[in-house]
PDB file of N, CA and C in Angstrom:
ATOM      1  N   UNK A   1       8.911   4.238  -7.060  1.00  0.00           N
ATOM      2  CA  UNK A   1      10.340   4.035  -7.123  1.00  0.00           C
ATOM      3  C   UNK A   1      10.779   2.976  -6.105  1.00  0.00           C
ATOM      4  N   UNK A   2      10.439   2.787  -5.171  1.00  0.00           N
ATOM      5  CA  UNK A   2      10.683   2.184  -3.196  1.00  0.00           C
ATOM      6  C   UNK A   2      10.169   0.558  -4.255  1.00  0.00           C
ATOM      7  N   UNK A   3       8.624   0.540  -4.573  1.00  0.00           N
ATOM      8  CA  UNK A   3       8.198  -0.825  -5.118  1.00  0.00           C
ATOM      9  C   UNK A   3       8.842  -1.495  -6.148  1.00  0.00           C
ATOM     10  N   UNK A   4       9.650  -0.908  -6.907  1.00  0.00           N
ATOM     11  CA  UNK A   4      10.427  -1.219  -8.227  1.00  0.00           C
ATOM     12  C   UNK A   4      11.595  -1.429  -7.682  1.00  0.00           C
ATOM     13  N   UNK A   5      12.304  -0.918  -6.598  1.00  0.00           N
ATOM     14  CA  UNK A   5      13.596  -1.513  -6.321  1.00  0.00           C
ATOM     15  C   UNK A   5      13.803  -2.843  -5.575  1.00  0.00           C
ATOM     16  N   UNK A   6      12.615  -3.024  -5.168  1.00  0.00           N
ATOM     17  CA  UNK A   6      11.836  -3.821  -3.591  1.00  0.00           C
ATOM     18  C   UNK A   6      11.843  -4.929  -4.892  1.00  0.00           C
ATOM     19  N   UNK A   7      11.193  -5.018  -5.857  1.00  0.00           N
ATOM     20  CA  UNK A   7      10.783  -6.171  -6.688  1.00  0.00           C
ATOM     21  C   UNK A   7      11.804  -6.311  -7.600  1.00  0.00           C
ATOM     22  N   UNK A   8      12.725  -5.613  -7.825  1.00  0.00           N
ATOM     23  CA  UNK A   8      13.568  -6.061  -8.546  1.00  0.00           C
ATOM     24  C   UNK A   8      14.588  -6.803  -7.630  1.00  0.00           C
ATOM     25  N   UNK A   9      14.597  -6.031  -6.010  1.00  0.00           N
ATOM     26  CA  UNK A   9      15.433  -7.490  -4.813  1.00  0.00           C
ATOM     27  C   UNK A   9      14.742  -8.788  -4.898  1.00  0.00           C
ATOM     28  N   UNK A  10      13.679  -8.823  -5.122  1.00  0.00           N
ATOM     29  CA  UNK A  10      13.054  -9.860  -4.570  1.00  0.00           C
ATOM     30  C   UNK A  10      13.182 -11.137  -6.017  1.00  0.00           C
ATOM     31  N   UNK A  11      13.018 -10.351  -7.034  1.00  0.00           N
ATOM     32  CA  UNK A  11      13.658 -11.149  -8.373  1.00  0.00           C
ATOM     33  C   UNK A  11      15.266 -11.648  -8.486  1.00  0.00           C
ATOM     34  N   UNK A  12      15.974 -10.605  -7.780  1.00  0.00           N
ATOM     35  CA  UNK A  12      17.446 -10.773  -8.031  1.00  0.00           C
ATOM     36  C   UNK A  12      17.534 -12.364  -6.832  1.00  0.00           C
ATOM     37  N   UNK A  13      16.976 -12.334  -5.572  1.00  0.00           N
ATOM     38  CA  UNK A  13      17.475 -13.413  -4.823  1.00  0.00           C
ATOM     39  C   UNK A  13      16.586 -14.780  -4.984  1.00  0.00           C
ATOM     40  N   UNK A  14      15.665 -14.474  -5.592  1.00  0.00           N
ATOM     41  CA  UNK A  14      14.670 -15.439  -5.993  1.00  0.00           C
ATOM     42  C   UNK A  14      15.915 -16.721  -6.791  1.00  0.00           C
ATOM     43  N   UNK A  15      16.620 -16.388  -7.510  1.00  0.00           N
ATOM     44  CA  UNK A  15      17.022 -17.043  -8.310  1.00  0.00           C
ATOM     45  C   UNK A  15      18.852 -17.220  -7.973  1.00  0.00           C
ATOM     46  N   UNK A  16      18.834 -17.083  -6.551  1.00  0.00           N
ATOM     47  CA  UNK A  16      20.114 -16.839  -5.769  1.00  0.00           C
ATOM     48  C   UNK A  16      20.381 -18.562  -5.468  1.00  0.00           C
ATOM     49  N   UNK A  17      21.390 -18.748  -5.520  1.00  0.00           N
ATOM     50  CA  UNK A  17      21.700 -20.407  -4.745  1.00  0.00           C
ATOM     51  C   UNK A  17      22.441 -20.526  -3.391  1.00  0.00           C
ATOM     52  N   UNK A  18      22.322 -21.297  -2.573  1.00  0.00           N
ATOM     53  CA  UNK A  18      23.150 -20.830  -1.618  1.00  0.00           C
ATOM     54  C   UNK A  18      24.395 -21.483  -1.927  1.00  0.00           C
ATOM     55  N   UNK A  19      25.210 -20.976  -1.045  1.00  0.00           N
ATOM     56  CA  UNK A  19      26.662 -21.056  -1.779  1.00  0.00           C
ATOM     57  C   UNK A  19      27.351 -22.277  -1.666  1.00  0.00           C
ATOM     58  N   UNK A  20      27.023 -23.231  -0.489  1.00  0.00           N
ATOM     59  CA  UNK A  20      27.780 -24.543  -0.798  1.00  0.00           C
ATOM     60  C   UNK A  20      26.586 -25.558  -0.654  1.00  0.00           C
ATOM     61  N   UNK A  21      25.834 -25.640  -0.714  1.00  0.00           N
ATOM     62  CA  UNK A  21      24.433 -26.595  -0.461  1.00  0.00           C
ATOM     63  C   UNK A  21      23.745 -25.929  -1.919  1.00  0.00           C
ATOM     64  N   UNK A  22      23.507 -27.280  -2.452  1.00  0.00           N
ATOM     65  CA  UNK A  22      22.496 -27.045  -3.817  1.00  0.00           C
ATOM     66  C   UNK A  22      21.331 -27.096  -3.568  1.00  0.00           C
ATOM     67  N   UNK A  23      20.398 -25.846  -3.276  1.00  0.00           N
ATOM     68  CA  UNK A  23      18.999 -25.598  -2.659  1.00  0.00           C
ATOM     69  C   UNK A  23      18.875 -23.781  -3.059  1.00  0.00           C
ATOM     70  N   UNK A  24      17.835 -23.571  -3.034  1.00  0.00           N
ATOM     71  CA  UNK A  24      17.682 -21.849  -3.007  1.00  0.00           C
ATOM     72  C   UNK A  24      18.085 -21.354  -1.773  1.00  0.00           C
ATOM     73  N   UNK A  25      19.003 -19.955  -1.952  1.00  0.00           N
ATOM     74  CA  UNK A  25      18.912 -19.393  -0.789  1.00  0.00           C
ATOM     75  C   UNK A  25      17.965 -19.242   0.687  1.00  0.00           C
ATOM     76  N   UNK A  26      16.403 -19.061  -0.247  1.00  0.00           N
ATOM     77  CA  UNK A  26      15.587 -18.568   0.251  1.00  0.00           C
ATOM     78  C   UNK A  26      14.647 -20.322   0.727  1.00  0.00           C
ATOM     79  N   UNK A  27      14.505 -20.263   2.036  1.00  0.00           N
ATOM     80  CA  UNK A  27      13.746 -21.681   2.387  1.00  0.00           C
ATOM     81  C   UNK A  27      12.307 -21.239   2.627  1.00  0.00           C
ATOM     82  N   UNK A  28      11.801 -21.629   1.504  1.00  0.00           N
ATOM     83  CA  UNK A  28      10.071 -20.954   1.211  1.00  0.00           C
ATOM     84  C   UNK A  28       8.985 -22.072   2.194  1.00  0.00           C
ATOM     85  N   UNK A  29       9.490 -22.817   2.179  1.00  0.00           N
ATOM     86  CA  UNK A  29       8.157 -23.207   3.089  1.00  0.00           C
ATOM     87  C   UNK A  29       8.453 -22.850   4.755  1.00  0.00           C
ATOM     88  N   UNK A  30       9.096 -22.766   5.273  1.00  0.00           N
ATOM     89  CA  UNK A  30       9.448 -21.755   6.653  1.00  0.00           C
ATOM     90  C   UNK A  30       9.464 -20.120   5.890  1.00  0.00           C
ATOM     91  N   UNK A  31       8.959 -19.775   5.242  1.00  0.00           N
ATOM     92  CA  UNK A  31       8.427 -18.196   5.005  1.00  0.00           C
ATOM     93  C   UNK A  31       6.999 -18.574   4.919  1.00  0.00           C
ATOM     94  N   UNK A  32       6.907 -19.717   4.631  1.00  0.00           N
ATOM     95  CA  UNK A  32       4.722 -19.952   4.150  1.00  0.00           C
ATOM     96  C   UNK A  32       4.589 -20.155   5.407  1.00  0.00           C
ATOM     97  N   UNK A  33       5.570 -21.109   6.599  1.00  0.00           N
ATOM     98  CA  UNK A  33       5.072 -21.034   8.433  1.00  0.00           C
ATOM     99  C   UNK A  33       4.864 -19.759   8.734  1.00  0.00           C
ATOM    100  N   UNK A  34       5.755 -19.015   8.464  1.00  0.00           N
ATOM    101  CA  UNK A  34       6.184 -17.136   9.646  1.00  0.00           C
ATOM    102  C   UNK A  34       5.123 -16.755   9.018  1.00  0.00           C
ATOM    103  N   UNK A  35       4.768 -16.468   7.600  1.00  0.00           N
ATOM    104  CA  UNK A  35       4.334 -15.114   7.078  1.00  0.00           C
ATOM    105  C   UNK A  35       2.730 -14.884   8.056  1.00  0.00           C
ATOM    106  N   UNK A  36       1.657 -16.137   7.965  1.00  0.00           N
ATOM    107  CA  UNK A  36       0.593 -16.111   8.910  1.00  0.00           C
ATOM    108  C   UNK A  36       0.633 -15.846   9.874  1.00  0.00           C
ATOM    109  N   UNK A  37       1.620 -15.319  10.761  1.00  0.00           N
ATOM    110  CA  UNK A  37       1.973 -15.255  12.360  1.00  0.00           C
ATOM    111  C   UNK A  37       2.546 -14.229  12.375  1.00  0.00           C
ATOM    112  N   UNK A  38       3.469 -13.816  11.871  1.00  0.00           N
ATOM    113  CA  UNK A  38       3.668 -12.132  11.112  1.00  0.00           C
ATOM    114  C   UNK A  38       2.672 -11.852  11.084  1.00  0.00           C
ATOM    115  N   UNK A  39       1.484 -12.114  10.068  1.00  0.00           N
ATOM    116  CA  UNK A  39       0.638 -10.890   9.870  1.00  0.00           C
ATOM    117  C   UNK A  39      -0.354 -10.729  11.023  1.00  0.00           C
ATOM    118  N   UNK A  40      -0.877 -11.676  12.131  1.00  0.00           N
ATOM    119  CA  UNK A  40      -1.563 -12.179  13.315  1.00  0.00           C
ATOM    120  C   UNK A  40      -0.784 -10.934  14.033  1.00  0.00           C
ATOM    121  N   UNK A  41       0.390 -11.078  14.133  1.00  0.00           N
ATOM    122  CA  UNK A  41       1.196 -10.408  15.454  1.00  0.00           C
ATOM    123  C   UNK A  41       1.319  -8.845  15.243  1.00  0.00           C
ATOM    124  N   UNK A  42       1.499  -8.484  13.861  1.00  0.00           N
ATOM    125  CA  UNK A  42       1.353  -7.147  13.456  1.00  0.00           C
ATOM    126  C   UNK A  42      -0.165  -6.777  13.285  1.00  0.00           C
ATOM    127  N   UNK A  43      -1.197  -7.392  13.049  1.00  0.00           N
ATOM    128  CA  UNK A  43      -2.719  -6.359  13.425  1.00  0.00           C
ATOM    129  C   UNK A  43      -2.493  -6.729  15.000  1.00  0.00           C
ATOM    130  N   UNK A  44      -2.668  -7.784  15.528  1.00  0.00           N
ATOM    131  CA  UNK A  44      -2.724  -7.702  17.329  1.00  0.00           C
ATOM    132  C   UNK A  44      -2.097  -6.440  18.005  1.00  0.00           C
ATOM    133  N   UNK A  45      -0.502  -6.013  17.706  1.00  0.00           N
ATOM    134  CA  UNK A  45       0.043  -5.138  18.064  1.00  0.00           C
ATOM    135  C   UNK A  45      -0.840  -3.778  17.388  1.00  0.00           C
ATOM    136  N   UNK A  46      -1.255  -3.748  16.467  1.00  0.00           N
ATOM    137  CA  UNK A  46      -1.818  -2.145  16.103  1.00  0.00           C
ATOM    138  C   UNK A  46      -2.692  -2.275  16.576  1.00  0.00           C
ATOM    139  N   UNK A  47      -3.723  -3.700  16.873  1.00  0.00           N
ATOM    140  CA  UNK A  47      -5.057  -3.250  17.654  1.00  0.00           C
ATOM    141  C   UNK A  47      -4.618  -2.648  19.031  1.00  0.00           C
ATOM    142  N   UNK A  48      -3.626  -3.110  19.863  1.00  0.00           N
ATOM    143  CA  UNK A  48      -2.939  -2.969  20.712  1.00  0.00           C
ATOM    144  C   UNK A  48      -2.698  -1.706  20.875  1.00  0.00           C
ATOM    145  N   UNK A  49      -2.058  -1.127  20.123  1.00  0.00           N
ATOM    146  CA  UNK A  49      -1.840   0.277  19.958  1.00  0.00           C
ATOM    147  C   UNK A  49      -2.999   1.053  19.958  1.00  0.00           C
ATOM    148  N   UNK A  50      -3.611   0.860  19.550  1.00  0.00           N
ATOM    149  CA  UNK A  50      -4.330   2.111  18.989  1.00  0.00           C
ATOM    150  C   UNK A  50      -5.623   1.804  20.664  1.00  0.00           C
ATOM    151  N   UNK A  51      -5.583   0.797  21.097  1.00  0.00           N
ATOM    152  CA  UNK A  51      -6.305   0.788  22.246  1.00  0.00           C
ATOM    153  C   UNK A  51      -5.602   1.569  23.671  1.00  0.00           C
ATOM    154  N   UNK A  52      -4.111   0.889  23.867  1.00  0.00           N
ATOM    155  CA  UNK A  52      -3.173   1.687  24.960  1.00  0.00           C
ATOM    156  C   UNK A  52      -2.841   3.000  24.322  1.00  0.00           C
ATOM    157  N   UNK A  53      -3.238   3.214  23.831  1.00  0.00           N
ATOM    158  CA  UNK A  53      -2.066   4.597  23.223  1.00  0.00           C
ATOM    159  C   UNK A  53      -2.157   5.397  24.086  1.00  0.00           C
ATOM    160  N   UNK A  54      -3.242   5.409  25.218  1.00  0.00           N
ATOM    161  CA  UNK A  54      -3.246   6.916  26.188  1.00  0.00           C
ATOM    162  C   UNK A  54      -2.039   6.936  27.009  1.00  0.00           C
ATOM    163  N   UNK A  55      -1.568   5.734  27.373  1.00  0.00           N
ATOM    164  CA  UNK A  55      -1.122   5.138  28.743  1.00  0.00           C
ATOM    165  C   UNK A  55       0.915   5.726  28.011  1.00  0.00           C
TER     166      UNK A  55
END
């Protein structure tokens, strides 16, 4: 149910314009920079975790 509402957002803004500039809402090549560094920073932090967790 959570994945079907999630993909039906992600369809609804996909095809969103922004409102006074003729371009997509969504600026996809600064999401293709973050997303690799996002995912770097989120395993680092769980390796992180799961190493401090006593402390």
């Amino acid at each position: 149910m959570i994945m079907g509402s999630a993909a039906s957002t992600v369809y609804y803004n996909l095809r969103l314009q922004h409102p006074t500039l003729d371009m997509p809402i969504i600026v996809y090549d600064l999401a293709l920079l973050i997303q690799p560094v996002l995912m770097l920073g989120i395993s680092i932090g769980v390796t992180f975790n799961v190493i401090f967790a006593d402390f």
